[in-house]
C-alpha atoms as a PDB file:
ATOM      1  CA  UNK A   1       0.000   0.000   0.000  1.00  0.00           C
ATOM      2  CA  UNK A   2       1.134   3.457  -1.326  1.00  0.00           C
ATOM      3  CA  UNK A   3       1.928   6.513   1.489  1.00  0.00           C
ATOM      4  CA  UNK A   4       0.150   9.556  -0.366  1.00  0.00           C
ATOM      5  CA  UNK A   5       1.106  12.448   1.018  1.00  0.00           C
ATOM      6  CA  UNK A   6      -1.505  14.911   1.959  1.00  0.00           C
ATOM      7  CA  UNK A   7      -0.235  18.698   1.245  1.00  0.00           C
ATOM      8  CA  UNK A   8       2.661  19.460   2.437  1.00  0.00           C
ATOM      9  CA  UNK A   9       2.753  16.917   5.718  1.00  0.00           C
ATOM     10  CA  UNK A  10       1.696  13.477   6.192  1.00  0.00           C
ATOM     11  CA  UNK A  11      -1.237  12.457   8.362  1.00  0.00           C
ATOM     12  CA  UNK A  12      -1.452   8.704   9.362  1.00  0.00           C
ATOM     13  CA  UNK A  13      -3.993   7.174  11.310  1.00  0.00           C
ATOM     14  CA  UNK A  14      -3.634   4.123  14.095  1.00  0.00           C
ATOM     15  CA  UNK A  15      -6.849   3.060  15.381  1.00  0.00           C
ATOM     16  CA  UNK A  16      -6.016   0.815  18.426  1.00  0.00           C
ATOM     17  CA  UNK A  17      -8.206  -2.283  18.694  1.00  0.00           C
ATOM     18  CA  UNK A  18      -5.783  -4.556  20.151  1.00  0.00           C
ATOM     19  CA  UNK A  19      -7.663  -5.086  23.338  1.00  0.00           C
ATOM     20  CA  UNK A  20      -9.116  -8.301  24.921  1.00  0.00           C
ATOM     21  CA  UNK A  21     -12.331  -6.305  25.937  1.00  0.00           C
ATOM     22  CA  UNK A  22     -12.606  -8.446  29.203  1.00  0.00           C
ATOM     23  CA  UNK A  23     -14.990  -6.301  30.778  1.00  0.00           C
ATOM     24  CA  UNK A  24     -17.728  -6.784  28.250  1.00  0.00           C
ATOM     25  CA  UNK A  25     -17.021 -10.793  26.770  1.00  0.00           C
ATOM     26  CA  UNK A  26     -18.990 -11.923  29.799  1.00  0.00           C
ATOM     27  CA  UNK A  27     -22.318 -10.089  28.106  1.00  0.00           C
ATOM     28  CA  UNK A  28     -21.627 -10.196  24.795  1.00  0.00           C
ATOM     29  CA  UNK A  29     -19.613 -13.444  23.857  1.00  0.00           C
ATOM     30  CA  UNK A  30     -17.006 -11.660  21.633  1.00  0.00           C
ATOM     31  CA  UNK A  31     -14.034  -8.951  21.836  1.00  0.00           C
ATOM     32  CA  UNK A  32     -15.492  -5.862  21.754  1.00  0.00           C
ATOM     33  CA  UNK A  33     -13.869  -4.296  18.894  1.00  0.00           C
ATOM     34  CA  UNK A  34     -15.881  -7.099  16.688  1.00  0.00           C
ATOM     35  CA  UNK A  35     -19.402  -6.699  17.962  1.00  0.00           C
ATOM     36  CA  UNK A  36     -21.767  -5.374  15.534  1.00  0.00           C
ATOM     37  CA  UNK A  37     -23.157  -1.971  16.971  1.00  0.00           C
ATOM     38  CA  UNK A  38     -27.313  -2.337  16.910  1.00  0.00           C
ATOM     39  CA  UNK A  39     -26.262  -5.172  14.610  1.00  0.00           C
ATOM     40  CA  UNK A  40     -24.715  -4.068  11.215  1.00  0.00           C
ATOM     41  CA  UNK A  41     -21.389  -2.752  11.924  1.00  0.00           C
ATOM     42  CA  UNK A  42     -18.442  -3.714  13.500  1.00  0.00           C
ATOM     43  CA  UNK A  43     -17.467  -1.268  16.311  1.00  0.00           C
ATOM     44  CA  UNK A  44     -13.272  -0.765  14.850  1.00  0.00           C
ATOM     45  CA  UNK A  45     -14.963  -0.415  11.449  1.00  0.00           C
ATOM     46  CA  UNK A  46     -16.980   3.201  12.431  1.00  0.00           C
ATOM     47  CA  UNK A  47     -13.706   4.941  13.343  1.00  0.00           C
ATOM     48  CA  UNK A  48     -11.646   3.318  10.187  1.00  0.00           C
ATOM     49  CA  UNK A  49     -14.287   4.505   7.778  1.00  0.00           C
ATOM     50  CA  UNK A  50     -14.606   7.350   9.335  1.00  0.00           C
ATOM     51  CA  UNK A  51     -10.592   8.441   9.176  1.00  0.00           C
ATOM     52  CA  UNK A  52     -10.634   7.091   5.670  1.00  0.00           C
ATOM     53  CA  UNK A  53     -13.862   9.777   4.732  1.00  0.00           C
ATOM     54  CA  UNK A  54     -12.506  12.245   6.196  1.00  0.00           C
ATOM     55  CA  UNK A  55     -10.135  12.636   3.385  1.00  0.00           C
ATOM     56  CA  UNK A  56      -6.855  13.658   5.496  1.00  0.00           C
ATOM     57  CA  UNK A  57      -5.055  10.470   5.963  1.00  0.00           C
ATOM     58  CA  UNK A  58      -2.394   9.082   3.687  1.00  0.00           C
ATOM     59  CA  UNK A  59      -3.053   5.935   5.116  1.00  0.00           C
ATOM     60  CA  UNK A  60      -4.692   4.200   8.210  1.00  0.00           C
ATOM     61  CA  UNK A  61      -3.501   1.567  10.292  1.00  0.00           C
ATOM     62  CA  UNK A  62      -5.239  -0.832  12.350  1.00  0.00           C
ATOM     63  CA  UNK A  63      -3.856  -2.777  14.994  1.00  0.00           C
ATOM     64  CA  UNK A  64      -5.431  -5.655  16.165  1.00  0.00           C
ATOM     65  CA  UNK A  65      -4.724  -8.368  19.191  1.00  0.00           C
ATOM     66  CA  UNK A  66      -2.233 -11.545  18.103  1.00  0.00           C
ATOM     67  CA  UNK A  67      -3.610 -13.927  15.881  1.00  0.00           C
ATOM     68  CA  UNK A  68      -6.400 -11.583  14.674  1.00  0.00           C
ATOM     69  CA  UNK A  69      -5.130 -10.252  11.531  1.00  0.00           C
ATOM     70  CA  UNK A  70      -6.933 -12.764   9.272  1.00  0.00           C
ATOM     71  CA  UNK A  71      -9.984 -12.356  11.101  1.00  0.00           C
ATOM     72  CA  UNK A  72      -9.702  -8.313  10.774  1.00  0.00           C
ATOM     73  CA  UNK A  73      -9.081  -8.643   6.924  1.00  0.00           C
ATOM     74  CA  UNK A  74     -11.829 -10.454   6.444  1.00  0.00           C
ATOM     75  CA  UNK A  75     -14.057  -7.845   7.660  1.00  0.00           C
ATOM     76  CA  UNK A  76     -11.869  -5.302   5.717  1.00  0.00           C
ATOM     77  CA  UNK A  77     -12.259  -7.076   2.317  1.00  0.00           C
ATOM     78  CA  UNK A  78     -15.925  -7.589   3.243  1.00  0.00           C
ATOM     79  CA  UNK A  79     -16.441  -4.090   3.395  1.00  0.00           C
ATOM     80  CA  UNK A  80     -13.984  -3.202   0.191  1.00  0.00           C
ATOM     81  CA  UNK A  81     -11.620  -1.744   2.484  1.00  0.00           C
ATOM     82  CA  UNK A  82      -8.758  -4.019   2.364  1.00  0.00           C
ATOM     83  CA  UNK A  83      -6.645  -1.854   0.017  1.00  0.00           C
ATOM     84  CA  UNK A  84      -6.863   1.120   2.664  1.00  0.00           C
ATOM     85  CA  UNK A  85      -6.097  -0.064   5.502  1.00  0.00           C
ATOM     86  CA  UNK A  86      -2.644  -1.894   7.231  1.00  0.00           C
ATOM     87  CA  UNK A  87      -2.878  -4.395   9.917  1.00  0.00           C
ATOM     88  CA  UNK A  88      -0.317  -4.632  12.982  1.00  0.00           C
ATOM     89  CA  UNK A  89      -0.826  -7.074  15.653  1.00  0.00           C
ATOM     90  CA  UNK A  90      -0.755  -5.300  19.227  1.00  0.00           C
ATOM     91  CA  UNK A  91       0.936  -6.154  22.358  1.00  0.00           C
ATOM     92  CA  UNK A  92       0.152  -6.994  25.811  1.00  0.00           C
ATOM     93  CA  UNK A  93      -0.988  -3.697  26.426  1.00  0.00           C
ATOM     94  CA  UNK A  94      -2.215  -0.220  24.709  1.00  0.00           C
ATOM     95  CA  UNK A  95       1.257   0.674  24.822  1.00  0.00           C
ATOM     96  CA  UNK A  96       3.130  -1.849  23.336  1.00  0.00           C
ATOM     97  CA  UNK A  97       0.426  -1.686  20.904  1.00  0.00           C
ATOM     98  CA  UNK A  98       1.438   1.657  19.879  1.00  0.00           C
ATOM     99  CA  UNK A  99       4.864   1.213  20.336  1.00  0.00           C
ATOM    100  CA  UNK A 100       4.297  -1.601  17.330  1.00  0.00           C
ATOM    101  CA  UNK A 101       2.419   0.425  14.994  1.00  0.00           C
ATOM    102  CA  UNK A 102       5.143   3.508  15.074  1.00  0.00           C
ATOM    103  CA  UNK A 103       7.869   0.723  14.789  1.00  0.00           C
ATOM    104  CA  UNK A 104       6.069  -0.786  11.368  1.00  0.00           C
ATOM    105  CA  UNK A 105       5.889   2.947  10.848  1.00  0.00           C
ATOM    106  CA  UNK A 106       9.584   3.871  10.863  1.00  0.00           C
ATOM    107  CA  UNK A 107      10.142   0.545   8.549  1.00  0.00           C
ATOM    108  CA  UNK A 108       7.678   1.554   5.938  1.00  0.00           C
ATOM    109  CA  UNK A 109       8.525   5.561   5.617  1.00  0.00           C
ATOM    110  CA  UNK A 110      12.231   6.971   5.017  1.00  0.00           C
ATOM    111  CA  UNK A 111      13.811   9.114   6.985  1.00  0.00           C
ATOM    112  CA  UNK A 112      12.904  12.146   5.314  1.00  0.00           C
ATOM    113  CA  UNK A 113       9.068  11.392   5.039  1.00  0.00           C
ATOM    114  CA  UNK A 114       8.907  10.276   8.739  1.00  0.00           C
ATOM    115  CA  UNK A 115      10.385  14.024   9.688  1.00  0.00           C
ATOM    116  CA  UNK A 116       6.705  15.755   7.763  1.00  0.00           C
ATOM    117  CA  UNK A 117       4.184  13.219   9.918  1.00  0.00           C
ATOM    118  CA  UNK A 118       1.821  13.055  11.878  1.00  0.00           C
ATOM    119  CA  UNK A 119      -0.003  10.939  13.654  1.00  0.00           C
ATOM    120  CA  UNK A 120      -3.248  10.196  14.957  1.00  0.00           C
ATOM    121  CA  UNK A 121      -3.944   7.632  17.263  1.00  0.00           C
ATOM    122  CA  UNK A 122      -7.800   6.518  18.270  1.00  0.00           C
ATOM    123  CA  UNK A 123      -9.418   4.058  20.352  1.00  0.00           C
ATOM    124  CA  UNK A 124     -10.580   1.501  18.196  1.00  0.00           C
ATOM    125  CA  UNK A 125     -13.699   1.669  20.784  1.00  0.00           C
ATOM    126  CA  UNK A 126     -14.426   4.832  20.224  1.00  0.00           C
ATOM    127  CA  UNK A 127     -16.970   4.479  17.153  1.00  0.00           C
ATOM    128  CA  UNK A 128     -18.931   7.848  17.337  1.00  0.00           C
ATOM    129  CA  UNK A 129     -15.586  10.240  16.413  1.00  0.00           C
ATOM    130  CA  UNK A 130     -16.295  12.495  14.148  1.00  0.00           C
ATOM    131  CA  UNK A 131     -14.763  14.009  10.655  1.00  0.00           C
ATOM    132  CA  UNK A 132     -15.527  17.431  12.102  1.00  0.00           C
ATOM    133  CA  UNK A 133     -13.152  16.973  15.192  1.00  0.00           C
ATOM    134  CA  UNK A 134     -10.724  14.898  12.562  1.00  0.00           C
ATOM    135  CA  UNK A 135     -10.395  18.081  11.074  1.00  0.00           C
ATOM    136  CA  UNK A 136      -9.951  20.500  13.993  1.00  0.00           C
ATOM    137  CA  UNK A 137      -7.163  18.001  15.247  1.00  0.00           C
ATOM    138  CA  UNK A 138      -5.628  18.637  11.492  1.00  0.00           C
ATOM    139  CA  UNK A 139      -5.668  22.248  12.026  1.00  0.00           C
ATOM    140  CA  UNK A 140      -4.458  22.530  15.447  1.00  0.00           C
ATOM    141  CA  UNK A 141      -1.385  19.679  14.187  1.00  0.00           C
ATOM    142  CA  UNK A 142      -0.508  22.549  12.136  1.00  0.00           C
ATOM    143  CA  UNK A 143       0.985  24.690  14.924  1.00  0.00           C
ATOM    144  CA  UNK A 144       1.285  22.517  17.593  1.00  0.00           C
ATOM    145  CA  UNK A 145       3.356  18.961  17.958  1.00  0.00           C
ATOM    146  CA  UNK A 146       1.286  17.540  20.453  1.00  0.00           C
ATOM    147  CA  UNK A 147      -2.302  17.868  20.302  1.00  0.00           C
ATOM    148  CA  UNK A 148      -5.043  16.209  22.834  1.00  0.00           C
ATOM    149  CA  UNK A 149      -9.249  16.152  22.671  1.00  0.00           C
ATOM    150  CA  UNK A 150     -10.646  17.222  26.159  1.00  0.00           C
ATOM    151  CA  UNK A 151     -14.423  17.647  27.202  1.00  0.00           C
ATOM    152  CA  UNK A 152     -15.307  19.879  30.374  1.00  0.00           C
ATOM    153  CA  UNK A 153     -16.589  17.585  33.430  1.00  0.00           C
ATOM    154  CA  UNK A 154     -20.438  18.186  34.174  1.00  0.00           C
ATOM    155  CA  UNK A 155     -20.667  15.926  37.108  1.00  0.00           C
ATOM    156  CA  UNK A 156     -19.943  16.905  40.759  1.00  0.00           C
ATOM    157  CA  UNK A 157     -16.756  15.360  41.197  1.00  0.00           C
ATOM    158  CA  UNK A 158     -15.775  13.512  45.123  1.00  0.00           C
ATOM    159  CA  UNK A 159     -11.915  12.474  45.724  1.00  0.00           C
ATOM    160  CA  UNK A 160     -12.245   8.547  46.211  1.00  0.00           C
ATOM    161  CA  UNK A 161      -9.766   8.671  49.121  1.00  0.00           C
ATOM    162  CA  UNK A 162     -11.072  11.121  51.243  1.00  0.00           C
ATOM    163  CA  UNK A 163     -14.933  11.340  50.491  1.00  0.00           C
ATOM    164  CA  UNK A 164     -14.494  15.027  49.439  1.00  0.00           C
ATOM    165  CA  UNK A 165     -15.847  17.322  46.882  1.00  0.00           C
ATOM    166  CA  UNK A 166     -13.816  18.913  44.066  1.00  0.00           C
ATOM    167  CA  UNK A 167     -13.950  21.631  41.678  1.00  0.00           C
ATOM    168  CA  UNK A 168     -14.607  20.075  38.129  1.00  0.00           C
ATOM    169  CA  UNK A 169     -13.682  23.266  36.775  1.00  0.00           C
ATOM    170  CA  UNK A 170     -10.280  22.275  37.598  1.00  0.00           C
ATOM    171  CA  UNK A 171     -10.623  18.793  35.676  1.00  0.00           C
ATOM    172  CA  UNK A 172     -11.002  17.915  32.169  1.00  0.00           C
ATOM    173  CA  UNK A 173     -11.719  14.368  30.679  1.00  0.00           C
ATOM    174  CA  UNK A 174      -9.799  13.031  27.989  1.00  0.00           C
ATOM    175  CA  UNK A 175     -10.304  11.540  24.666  1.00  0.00           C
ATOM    176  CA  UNK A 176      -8.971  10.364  21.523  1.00  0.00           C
ATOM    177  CA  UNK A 177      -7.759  10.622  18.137  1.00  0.00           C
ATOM    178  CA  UNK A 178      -4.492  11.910  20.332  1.00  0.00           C
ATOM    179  CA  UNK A 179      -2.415  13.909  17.550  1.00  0.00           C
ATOM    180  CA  UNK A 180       1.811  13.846  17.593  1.00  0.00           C
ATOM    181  CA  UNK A 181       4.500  14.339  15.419  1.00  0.00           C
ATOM    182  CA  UNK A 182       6.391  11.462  14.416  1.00  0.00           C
ATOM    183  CA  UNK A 183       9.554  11.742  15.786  1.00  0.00           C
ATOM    184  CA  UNK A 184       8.293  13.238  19.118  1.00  0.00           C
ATOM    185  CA  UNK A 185       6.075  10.666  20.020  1.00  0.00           C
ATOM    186  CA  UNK A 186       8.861   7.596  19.340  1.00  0.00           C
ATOM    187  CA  UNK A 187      11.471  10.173  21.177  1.00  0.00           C
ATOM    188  CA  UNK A 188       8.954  10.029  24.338  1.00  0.00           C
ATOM    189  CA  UNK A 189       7.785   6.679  23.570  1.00  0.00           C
ATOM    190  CA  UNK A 190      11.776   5.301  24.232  1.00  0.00           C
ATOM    191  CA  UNK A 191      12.295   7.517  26.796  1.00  0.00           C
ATOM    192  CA  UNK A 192       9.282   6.120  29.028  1.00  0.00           C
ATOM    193  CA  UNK A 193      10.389   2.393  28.100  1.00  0.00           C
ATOM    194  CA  UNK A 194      13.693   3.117  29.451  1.00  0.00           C
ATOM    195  CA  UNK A 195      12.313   4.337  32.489  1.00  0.00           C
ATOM    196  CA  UNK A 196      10.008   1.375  32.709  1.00  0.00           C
ATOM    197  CA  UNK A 197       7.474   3.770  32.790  1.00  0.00           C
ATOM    198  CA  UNK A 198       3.379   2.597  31.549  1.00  0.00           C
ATOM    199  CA  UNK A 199       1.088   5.395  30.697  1.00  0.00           C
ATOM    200  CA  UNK A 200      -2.811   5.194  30.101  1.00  0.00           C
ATOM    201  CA  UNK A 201      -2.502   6.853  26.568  1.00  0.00           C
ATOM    202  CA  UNK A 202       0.016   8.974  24.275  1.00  0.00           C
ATOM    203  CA  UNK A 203      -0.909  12.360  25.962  1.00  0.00           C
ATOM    204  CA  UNK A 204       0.497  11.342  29.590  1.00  0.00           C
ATOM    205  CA  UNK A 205       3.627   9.622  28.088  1.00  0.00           C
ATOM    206  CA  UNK A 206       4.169  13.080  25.819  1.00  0.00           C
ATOM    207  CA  UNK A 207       4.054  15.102  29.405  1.00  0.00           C
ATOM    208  CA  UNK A 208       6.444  12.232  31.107  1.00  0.00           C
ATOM    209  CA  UNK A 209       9.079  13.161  28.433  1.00  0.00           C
ATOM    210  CA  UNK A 210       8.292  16.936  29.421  1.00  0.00           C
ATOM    211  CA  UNK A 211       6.763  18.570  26.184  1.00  0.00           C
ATOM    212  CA  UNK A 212       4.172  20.778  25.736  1.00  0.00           C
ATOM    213  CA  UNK A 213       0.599  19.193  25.506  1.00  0.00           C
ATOM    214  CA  UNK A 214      -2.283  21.776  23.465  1.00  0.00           C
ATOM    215  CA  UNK A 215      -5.916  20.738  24.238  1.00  0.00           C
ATOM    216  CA  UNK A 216      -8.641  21.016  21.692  1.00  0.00           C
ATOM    217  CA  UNK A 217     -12.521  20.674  22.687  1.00  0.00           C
ATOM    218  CA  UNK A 218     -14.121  17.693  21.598  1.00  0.00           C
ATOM    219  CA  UNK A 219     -17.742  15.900  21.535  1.00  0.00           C
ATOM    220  CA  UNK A 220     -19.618  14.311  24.388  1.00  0.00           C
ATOM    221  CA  UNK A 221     -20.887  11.345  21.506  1.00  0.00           C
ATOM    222  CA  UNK A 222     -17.239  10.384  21.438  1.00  0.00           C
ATOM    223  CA  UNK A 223     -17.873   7.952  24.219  1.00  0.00           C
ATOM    224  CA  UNK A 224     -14.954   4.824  24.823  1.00  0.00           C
ATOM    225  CA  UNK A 225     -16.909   1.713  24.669  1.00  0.00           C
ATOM    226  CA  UNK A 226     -16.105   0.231  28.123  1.00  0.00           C
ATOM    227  CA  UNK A 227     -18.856  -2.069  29.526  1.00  0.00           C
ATOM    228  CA  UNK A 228     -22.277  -3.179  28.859  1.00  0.00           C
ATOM    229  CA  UNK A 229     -24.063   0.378  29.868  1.00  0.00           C
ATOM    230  CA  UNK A 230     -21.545   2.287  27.692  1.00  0.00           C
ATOM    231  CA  UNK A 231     -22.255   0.177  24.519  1.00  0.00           C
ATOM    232  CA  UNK A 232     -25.893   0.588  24.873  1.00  0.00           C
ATOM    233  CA  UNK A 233     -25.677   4.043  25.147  1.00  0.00           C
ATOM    234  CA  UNK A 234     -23.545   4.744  22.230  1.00  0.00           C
ATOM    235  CA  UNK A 235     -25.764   2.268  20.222  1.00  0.00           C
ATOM    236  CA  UNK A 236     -28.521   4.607  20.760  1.00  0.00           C
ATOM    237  CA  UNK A 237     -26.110   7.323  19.267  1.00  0.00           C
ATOM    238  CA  UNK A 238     -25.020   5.798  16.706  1.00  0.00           C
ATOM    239  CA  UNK A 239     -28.933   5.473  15.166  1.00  0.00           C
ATOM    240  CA  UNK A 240     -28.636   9.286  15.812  1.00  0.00           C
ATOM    241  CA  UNK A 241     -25.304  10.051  14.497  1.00  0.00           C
ATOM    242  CA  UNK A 242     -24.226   6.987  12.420  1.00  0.00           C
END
């Protein structure tokens, strides 16, 4: 598969699916990433078709747990996606999963392409994102080298520990597509390995290696799949927004 570049930079996508989904096999009998949201699609394939639409990507990756790549093609070539999309198998955790993907990367790409991208990396279980924040990302990637989605906190918020209230105001949640330049992210990526350090997602491990992170707003339907509530609620979205 050809890297097209896109202008004068090049955007790649890594939707992370490489997850055992333990949380939710109990209720629904398969890994999460390949249950069929309100029965029709499978829940990796919304955000891959939805970085492919969006028209910004040179290419997308997907990376998928060990032993799954045959499985995931088949539901590429199903869908006539097969010829847009790479598979990487993951690790044993989000992490190494990335860590994988930006390795395949730096094997694919020379030197000199590697120093124009960018890269945006999703939660495969994140099936609602949008092309609209896809492109707001973009534009922010423009001027910044590390770029993070945030939504405000509406909840009152108590500390677990103590039983006391805190000021939301002070809080912001996170999401994904999580937007880096190349070489930054695989410069903080080997700096946190070396440390032994594991991170929750790109943004934290960007911070760990001490570089700026810039926060952009972005939608309350971009809900992580993460138990049985959670998919039922953004199956009920996705008849809205799908």
């Amino acid at each position: 598969m050809l890297f097209a570049c896109y202008n004068d930079n090049m955007n790649i996508g890594i939707i992370v699916a490489a997850g055992s989904g333990e949380r939710l096999f109990d209720a629904i009998k398969i890994k999460k990433q390949y249950y069929k949201l309100n029965g029709y699609k499978e829940i990796f394939l919304h955000p891959v078709e939805t970085f492919i639409k969006s028209g910004i990507f040179s290419t997308v990756i997907l990376v998928v747990p060990r032993g799954d790549r045959e499985r995931a093609y088949s539901i590429l070539e199903r869908e006539e996606l097969n010829d847009k999309v790479m598979i990487v198998e993951g690790g044993n955790t989000r992490q190494e999963s990335v860590e994988r993907a930006m390795s395949f990367l730096s094997k694919k790409l020379s030197p000199k392409s590697l120093e124009e991208t960018t890269v945006f990396i999703h939660d495969g279980d994140r099936p609602l994102v949008s092309t609209d924040l896809l492109l707001r990302l973009e534009k922010s990637s423009k001027e910044y080298e590390a770029v993070v989605p945030v939504m405000p906190i509406f909840d009152s918020m108590v500390r677990k520990e103590d039983k006391k209230y805190v000021n939301r105001q002070n809080y912001l949640c996170v999401h994904t597509p999580q937007v880096f330049r190349f070489h930054l992210l695989m410069k903080a990526l080997s700096y946190a390995k070396n440390a032994n350090g594991t991170f929750g997602d790109e943004g934290s491990v960007i911070q760990y290696y001490g570089h700026e992170v810039n926060y952009v707003k972005s939608e309350i339907n971009n809900m992580k799949v993460t138990d049985l509530e959670t998919l039922k609620i953004v199956e009920k979205w996705e008849k809205i927004y799908g």
